[in-house]
N, C-alpha and C. Protein backbone atom coordinates (compact mmCIF):
# COMPACT_ATOMS: atom_id res chain seq x y z
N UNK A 1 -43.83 -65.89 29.75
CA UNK A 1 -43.28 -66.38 28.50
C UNK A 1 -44.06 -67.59 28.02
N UNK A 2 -44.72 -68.40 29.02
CA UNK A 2 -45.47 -69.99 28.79
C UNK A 2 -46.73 -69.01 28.01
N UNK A 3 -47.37 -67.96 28.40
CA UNK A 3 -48.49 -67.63 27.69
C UNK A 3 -48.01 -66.97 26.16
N UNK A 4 -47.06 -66.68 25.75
CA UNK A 4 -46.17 -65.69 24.93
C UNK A 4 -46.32 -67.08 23.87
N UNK A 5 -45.46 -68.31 24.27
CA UNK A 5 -45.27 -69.45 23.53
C UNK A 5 -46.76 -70.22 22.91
N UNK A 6 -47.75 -70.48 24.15
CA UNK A 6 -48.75 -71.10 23.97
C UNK A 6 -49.91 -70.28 23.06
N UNK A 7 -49.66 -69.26 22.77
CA UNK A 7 -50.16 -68.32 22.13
C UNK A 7 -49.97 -68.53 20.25
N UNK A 8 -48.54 -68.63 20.51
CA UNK A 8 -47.70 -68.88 18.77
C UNK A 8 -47.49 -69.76 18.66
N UNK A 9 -48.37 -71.21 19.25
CA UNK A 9 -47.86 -72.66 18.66
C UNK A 9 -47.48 -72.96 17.66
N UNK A 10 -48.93 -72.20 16.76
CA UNK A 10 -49.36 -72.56 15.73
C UNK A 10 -48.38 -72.17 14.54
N UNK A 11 -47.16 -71.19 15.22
CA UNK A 11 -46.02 -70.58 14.30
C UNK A 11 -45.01 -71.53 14.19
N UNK A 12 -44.98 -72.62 14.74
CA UNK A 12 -43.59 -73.01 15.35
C UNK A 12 -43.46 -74.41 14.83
N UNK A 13 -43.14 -74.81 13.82
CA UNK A 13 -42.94 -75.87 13.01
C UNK A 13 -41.93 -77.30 13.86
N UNK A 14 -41.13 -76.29 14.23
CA UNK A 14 -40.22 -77.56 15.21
C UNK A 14 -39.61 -76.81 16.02
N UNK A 15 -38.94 -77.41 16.79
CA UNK A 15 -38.15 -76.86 18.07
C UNK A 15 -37.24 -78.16 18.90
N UNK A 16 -36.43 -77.41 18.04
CA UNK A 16 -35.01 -79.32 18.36
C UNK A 16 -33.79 -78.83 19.11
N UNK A 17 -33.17 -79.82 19.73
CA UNK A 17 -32.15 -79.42 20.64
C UNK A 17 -31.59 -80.61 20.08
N UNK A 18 -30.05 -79.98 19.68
CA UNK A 18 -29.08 -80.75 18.92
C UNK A 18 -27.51 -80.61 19.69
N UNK A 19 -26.82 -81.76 20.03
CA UNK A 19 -25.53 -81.28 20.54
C UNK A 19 -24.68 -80.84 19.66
N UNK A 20 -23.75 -80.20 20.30
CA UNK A 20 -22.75 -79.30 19.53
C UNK A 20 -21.28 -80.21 19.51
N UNK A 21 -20.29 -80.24 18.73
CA UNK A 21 -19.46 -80.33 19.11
C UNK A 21 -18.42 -79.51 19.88
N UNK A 22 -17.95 -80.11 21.01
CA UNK A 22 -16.94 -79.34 22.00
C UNK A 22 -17.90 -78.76 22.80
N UNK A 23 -17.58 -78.65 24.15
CA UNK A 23 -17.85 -77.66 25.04
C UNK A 23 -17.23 -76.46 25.01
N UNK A 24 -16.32 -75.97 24.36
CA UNK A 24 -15.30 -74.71 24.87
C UNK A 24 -16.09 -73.82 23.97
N UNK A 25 -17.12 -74.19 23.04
CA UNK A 25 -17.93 -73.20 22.03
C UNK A 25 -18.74 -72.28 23.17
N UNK A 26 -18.43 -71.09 22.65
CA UNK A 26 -19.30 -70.08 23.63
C UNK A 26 -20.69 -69.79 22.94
N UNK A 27 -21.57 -69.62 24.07
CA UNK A 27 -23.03 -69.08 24.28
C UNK A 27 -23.39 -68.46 23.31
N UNK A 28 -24.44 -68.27 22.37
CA UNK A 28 -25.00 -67.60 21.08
C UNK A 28 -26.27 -67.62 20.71
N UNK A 29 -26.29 -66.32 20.19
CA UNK A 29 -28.10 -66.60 19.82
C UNK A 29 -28.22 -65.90 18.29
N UNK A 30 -28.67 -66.53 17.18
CA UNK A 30 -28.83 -65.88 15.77
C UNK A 30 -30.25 -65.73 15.86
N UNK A 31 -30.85 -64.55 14.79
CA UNK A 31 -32.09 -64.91 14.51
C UNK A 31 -31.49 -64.83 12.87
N UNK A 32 -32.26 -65.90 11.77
CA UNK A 32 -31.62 -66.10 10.46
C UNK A 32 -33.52 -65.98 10.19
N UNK A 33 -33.41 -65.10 8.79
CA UNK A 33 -34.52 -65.61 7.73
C UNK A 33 -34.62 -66.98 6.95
N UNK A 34 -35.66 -67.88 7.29
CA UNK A 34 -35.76 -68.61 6.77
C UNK A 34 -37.07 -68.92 5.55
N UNK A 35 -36.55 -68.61 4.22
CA UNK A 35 -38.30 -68.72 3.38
C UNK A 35 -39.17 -67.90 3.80
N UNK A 36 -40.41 -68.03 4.28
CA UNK A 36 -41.36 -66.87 4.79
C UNK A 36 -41.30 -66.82 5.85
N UNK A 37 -40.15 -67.62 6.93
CA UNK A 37 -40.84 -66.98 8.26
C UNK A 37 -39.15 -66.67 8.78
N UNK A 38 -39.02 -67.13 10.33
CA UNK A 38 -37.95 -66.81 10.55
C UNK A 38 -37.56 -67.55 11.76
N UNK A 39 -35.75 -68.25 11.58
CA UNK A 39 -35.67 -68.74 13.14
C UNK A 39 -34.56 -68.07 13.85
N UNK A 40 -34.67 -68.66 14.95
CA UNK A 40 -33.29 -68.53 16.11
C UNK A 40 -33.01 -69.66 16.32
N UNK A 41 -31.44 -69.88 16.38
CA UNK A 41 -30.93 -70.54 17.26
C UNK A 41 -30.07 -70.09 17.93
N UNK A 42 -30.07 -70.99 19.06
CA UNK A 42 -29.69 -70.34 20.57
C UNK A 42 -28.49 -71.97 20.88
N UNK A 43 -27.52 -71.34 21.48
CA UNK A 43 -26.08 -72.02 21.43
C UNK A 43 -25.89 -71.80 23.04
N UNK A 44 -26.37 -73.13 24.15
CA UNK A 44 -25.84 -72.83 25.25
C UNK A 44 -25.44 -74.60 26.13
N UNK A 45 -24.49 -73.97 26.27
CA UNK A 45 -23.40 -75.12 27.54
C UNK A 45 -23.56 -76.16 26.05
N UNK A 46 -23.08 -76.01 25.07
CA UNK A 46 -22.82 -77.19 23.71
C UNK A 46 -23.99 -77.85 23.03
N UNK A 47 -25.51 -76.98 23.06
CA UNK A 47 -26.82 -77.78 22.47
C UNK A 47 -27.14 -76.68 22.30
N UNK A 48 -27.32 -77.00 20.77
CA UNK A 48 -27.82 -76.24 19.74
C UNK A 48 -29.70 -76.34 19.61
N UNK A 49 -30.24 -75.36 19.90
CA UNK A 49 -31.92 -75.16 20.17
C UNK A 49 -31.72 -74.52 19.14
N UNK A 50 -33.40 -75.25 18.31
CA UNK A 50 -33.81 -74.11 17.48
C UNK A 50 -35.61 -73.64 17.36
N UNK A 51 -35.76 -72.70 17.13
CA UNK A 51 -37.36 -72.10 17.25
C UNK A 51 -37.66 -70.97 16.21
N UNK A 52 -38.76 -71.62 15.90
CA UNK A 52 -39.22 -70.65 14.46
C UNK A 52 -40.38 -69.91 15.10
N UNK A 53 -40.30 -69.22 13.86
CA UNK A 53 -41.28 -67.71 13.97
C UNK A 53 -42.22 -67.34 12.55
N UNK A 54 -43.18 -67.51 12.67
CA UNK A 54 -44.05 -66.35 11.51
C UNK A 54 -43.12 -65.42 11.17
N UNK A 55 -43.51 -64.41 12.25
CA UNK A 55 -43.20 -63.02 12.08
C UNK A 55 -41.53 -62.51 13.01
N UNK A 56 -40.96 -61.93 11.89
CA UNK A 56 -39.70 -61.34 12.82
C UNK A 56 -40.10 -60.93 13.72
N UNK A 57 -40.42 -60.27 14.12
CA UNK A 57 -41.00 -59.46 15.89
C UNK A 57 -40.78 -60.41 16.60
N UNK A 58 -41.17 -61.51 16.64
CA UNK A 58 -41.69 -62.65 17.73
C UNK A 58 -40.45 -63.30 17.78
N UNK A 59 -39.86 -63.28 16.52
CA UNK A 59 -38.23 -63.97 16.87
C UNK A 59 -37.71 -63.42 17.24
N UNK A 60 -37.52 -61.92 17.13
CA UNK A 60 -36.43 -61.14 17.73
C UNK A 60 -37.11 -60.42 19.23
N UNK A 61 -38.21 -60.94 19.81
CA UNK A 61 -38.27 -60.78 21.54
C UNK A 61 -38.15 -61.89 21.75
N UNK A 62 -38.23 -63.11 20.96
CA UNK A 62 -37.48 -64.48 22.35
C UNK A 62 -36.37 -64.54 21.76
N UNK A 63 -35.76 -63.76 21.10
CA UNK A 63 -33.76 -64.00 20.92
C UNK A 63 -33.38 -62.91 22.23
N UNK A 64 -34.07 -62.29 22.02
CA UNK A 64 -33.86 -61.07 23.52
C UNK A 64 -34.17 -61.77 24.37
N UNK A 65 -35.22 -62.39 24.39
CA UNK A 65 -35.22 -62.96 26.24
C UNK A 65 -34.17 -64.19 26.50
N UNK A 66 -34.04 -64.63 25.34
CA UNK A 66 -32.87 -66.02 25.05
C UNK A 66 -31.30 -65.24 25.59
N UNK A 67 -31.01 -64.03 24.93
CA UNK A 67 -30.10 -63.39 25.29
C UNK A 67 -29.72 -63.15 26.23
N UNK A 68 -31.05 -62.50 27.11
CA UNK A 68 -31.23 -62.01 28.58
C UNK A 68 -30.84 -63.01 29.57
N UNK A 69 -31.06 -64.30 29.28
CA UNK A 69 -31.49 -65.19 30.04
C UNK A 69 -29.80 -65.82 30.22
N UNK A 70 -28.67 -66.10 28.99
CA UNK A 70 -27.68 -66.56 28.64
C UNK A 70 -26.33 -65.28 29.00
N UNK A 71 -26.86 -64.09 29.70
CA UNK A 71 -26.34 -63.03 30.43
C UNK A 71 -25.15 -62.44 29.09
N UNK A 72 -25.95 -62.64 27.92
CA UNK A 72 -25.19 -62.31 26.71
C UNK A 72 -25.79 -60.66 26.58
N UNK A 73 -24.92 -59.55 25.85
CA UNK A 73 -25.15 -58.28 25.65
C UNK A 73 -26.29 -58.05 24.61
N UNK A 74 -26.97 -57.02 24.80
CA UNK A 74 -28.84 -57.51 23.72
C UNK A 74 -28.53 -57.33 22.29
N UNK A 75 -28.66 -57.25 21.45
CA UNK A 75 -28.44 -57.10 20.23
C UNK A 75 -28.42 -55.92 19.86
N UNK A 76 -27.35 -55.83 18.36
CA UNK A 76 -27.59 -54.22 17.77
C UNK A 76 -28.11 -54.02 16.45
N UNK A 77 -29.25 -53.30 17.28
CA UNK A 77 -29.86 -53.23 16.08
C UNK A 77 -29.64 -51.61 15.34
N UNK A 78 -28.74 -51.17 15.29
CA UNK A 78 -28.32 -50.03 14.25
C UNK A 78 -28.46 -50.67 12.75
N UNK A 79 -29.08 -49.44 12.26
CA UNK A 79 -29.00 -49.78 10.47
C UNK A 79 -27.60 -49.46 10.06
């Protein structure tokens, strides 16, 4: 994943970890369009991470591995 990241620096405008209010908020991961590119944020133990993307693809395999990792169910992607 370190080669996956170090690869798409150059995509990634910021990447902030913000607390949440409350702990009792459960585990989450969005990927949202933002303007031309696209982010995730990822919601775990009350700190709010966020990480941008160029290209959807790239957001939506580290929301999957974000997912994977947070033992959350993978996403559905039905139209």
């Amino acid at each position: 994943m370190g080669f996956f990241l170090l690869l798409n620096r150059s995509f990634l405008p910021y990447h902030r970890h913000l607390p949440c209010a409350g702990s009792d908020v459960e585990d989450s991961v969005k990927v949202v369009k933002l303007g031309d590119g696209w982010a995730v944020y990822v919601l775990d133990g009350g700190v709010v991470t966020s990480q941008s993307f160029k290209f959807e693809a790239y957001a939506t395999a580290w929301a999957d591995g974000q997912r994977s990792r947070l033992k959350l169910p993978p996403f559905d992607r039905r139209p």
